[in-house]
Protein backbone atom coordinates (compact mmCIF):
# COMPACT_ATOMS: atom_id res chain seq x y z
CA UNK A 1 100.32 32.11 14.60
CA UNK A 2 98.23 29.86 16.06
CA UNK A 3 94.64 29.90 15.29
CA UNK A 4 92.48 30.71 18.61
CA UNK A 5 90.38 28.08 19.62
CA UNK A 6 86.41 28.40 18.37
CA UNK A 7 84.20 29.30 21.44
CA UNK A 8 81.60 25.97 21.82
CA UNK A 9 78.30 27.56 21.87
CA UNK A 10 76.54 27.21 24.93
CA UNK A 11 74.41 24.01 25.75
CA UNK A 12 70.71 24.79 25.46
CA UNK A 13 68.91 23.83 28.60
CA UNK A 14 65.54 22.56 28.40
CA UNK A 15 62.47 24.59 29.79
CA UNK A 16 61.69 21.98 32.41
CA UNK A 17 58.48 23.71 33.37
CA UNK A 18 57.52 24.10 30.06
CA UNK A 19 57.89 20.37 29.24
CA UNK A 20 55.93 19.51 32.51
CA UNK A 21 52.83 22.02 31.65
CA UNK A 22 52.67 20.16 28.30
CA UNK A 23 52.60 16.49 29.67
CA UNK A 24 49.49 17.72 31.82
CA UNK A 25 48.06 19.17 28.72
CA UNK A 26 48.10 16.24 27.30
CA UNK A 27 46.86 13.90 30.05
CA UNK A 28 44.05 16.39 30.43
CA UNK A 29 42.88 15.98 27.08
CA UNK A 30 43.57 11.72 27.21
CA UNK A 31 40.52 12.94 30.27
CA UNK A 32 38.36 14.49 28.23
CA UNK A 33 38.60 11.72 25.40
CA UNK A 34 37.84 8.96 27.14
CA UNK A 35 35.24 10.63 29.30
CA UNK A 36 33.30 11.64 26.34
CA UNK A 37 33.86 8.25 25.08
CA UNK A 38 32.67 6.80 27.83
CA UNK A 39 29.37 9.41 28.29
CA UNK A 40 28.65 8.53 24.27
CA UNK A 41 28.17 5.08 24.64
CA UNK A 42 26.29 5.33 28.14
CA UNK A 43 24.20 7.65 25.58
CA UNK A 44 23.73 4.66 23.46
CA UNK A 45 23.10 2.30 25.67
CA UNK A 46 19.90 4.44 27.33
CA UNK A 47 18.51 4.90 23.95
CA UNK A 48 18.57 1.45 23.06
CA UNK A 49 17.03 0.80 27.06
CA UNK A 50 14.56 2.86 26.31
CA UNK A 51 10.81 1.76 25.72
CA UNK A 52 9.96 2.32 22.07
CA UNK A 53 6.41 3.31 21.28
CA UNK A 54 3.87 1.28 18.97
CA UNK A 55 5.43 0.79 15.20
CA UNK A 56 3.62 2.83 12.63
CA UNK A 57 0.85 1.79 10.83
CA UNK A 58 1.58 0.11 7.36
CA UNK A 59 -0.01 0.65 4.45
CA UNK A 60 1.07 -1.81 1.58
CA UNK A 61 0.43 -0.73 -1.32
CA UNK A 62 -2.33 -3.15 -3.54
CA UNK A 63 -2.04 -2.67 -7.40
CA UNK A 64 -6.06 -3.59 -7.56
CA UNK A 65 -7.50 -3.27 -11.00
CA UNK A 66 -10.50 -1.23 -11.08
CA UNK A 67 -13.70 -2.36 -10.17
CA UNK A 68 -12.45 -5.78 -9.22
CA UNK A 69 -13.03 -5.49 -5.70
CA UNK A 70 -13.75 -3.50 -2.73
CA UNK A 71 -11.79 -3.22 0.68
CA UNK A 72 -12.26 -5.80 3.04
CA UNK A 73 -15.07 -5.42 5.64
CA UNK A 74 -14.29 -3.35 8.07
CA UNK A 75 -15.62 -3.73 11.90
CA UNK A 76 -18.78 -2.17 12.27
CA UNK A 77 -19.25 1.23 14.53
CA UNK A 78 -20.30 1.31 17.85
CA UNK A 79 -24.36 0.57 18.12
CA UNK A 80 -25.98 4.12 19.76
CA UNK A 81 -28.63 1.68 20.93
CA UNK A 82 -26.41 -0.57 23.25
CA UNK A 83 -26.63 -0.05 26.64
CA UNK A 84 -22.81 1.72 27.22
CA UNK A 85 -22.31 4.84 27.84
CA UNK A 86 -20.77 6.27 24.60
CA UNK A 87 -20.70 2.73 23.15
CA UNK A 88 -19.71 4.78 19.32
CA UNK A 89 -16.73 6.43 21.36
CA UNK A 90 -15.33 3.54 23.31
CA UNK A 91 -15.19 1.98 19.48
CA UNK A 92 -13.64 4.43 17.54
CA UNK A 93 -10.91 4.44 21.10
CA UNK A 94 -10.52 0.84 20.58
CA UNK A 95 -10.20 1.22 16.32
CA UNK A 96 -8.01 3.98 16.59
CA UNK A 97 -5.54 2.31 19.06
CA UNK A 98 -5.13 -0.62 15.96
CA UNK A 99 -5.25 2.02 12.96
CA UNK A 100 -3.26 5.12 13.78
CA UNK A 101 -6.24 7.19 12.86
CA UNK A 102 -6.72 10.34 15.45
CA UNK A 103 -9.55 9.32 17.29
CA UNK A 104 -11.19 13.12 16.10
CA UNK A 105 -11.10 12.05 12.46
CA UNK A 106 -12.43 8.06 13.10
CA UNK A 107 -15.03 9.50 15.12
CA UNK A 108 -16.47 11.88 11.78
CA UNK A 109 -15.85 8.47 9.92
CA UNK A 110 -17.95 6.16 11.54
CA UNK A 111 -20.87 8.97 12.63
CA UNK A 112 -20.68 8.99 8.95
CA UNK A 113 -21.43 5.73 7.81
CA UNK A 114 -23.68 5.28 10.98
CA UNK A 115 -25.88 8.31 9.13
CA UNK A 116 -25.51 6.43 5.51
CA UNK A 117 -26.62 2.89 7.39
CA UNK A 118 -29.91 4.96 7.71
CA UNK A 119 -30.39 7.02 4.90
CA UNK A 120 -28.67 5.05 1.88
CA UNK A 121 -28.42 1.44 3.24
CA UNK A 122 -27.94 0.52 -0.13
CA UNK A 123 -25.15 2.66 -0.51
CA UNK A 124 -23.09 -0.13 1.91
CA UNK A 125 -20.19 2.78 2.26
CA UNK A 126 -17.79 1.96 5.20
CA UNK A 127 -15.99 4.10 7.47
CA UNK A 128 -12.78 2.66 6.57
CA UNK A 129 -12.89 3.89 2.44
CA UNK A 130 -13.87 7.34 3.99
CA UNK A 131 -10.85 7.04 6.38
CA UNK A 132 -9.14 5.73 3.28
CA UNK A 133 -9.71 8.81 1.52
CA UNK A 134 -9.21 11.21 4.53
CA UNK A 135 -5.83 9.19 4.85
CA UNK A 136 -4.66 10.38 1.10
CA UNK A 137 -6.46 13.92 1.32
CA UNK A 138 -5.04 15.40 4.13
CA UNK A 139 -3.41 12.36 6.62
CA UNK A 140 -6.70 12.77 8.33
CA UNK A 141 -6.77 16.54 8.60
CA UNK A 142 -3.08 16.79 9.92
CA UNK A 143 -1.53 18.01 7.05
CA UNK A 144 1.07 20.66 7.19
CA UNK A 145 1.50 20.78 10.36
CA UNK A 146 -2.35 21.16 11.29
CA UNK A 147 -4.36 18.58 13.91
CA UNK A 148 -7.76 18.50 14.43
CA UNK A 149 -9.80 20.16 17.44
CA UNK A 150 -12.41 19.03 19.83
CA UNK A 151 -14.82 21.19 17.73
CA UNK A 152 -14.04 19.26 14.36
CA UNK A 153 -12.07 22.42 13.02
CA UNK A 154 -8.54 21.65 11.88
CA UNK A 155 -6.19 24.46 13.76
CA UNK A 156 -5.23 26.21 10.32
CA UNK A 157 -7.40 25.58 7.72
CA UNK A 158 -6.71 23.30 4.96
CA UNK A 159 -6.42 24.87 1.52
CA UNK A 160 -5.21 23.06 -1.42
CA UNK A 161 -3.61 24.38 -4.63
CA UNK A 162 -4.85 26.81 -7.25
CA UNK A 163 -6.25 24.83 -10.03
CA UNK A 164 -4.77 26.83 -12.39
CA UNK A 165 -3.91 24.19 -15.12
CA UNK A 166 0.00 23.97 -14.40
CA UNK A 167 1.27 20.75 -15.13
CA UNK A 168 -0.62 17.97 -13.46
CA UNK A 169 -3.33 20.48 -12.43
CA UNK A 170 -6.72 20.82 -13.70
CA UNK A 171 -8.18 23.75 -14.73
CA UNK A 172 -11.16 25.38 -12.67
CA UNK A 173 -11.96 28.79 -12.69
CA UNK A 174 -13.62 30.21 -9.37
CA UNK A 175 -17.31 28.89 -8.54
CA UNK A 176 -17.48 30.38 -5.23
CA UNK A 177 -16.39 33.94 -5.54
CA UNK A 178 -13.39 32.93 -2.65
CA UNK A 179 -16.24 32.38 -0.02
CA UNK A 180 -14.79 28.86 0.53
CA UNK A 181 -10.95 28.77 -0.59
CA UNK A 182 -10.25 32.89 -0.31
CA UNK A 183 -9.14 32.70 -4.43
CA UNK A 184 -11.47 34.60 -6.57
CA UNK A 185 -9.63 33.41 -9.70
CA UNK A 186 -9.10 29.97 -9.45
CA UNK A 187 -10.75 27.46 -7.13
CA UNK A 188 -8.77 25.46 -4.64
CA UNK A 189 -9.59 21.62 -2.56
CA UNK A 190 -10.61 22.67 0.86
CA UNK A 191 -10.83 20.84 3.87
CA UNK A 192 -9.50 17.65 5.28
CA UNK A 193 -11.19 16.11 2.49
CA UNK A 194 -10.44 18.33 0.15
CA UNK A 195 -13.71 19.46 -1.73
CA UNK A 196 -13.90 21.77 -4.59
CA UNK A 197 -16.14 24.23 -4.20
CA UNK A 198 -18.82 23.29 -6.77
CA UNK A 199 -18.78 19.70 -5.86
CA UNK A 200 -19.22 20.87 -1.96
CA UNK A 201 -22.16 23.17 -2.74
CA UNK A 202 -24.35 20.14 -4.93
CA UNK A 203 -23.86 18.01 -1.64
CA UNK A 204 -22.82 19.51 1.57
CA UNK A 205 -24.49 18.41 4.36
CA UNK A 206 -24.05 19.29 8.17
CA UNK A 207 -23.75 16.43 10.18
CA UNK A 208 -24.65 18.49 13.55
CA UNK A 209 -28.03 18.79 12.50
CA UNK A 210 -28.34 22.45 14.41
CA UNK A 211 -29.27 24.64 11.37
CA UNK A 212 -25.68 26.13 10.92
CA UNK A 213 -24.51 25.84 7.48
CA UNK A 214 -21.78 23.04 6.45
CA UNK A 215 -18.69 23.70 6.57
CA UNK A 216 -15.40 21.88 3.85
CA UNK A 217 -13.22 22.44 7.12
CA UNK A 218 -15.23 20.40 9.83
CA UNK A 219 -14.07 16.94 9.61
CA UNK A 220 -18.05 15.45 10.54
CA UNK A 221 -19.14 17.87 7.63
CA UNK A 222 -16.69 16.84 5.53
CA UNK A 223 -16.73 13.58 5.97
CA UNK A 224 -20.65 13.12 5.51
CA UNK A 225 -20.59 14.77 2.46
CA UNK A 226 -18.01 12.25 1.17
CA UNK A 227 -20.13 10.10 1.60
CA UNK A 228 -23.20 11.63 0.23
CA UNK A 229 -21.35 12.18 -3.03
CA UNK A 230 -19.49 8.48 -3.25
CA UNK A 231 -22.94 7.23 -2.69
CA UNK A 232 -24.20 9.65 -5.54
CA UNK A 233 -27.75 9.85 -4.30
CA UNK A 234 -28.18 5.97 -3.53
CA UNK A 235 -27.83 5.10 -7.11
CA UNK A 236 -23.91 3.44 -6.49
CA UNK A 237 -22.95 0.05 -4.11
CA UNK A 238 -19.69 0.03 -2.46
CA UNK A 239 -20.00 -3.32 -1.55
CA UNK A 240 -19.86 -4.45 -5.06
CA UNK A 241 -15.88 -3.97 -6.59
CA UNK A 242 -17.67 -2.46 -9.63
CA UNK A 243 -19.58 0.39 -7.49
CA UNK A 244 -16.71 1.18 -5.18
CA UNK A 245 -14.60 1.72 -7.85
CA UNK A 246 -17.00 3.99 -9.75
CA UNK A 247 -17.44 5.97 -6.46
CA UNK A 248 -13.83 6.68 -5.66
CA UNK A 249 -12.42 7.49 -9.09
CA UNK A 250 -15.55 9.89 -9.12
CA UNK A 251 -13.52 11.32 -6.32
CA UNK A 252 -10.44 11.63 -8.15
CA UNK A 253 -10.45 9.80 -11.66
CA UNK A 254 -6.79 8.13 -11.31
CA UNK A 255 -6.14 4.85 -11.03
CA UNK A 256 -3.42 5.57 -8.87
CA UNK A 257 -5.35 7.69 -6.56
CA UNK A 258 -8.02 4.52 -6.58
CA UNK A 259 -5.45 2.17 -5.64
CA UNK A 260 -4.24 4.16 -2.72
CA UNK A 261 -7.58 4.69 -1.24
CA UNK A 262 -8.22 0.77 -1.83
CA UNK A 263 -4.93 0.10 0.17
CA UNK A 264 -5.68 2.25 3.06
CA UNK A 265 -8.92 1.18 3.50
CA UNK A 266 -8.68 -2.45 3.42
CA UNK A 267 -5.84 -2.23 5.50
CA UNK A 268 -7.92 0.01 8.17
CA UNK A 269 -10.94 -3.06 7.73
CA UNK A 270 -8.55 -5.59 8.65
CA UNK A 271 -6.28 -4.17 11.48
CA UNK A 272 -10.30 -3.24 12.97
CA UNK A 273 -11.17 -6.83 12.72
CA UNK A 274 -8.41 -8.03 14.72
CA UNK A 275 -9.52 -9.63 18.29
């Protein structure tokens, strides 16, 4: 008997609608690729069009051995008694244009040494080793986020650390009872200059002159007083390597610290000399 014959299976016939819906897939998404492509570097190209702002202000870094110089001389503050019209603001404009310094903070600065010029000439304290110090203290009261107001007041106020002798900390119990820093255990750096309470009550002065009491978080308060207490009564001269050092390490005895203030402010003194 013959074997039958095996059926041949059917021949499978292509889904030709299928295969058309994926081809426009496909070219759809080639689309999309090169558009985005094409939209990324149009992207690029604006960026790198665009105007860029003033680089930042550098700060090298000057490994100065104590007390064997000061800062360079910095340009002197506007003169009340010329004949402009806020000849001590159209300075501190021009100074903080060259510096990065917000023009609230140079302002304090130079009233500052404007108010040492009279009372401690000897003194010879510049604006530029106050800005030096507001630069490491509290990047000129606009730390953490913080800027400084019209009224001299940073917008939160600045409050340092406890000093609670962790590691790297000093040890200071509370001098104020919190009226200052809001800790009645341990006292804390206040300000944009960051005073401890005991060394702000020996030699806070207000700057305003109106009777109010001074206050650690106004930067003209705060900066006056640094400079009462780096001038220590008259008896130092921060013109002299040996009495600028003295002052600043009274500030903060490091030599690191000293160095960084020395950096900042003869870089400031320079960039305000410049024509």
């Amino acid at each position: 008997m013959v074997p039958p014959t095996p059926l041949k299976e059917p021949p499978v016939r292509r889904n030709r609608s299928g295969n058309i819906f994926g081809r426009i897939v496909l070219v759809l998404l080639l689309i999309v690729v090169v558009a985005a492509g094409a939209w990324g570097l149009g992207a690029l190209n604006r960026r790198e069009a665009a105007p860029l702002g003033p680089p930042p202000f550098l700060v090298p870094i000057q490994e100065v051995e104590p007390g064997a110089a000061a800062p360079g001389n910095a340009a002197a503050p506007g003169n009340t008694a010329s004949a402009e019209t806020n000849p001590l603001g159209e300075w501190a404009t021009r100074v903080a244009s060259k510096t990065d310094i917000p023009l609230r903070a140079l302002h304090a600065y130079a009233s500052a040494d404007l108010t040492m010029q009279r009372e401690a000439p000897a003194c010879r304290i510049s604006w530029a080793t106050l800005a030096g110090i507001g630069r490491i203290e509290s990047r000129h009261g606009s730390i953490n986020g913080s800027r400084l107001q019209d009224n001299g007041l940073p917008s939160r106020p600045i409050i340092g650390i406890p000093l609670n002798g962790s590691p790297g900390v000093k040890a200071i119990r509370d001098t104020d009872g919190g009226r200052l820093d809001g800790d009645t255990t341990w006292d804390r750096a206040v300000g944009p200059m960051q005073f401890i309470p005991g060394t702000w009550n020996k030699w806070a002065k207000r700057a305003a002159g109106d009777g109010q009491p001074a206050d650690p978080q106004n930067i003209d308060d705060a900066a006056l007083t640094a400079a009462r207490y780096l001038c220590g009564g008259g008896a130092r001269d921060l013109g002299t390597g040996q009495g600028w050092w003295a002052a600043v390490l009274a500030y903060n005895n490091s030599v690191e610290y000293g160095q960084s203030v020395f950096s900042g402010a003869d870089a400031y003194a320079r960039a305000s000399a410049q024509q």
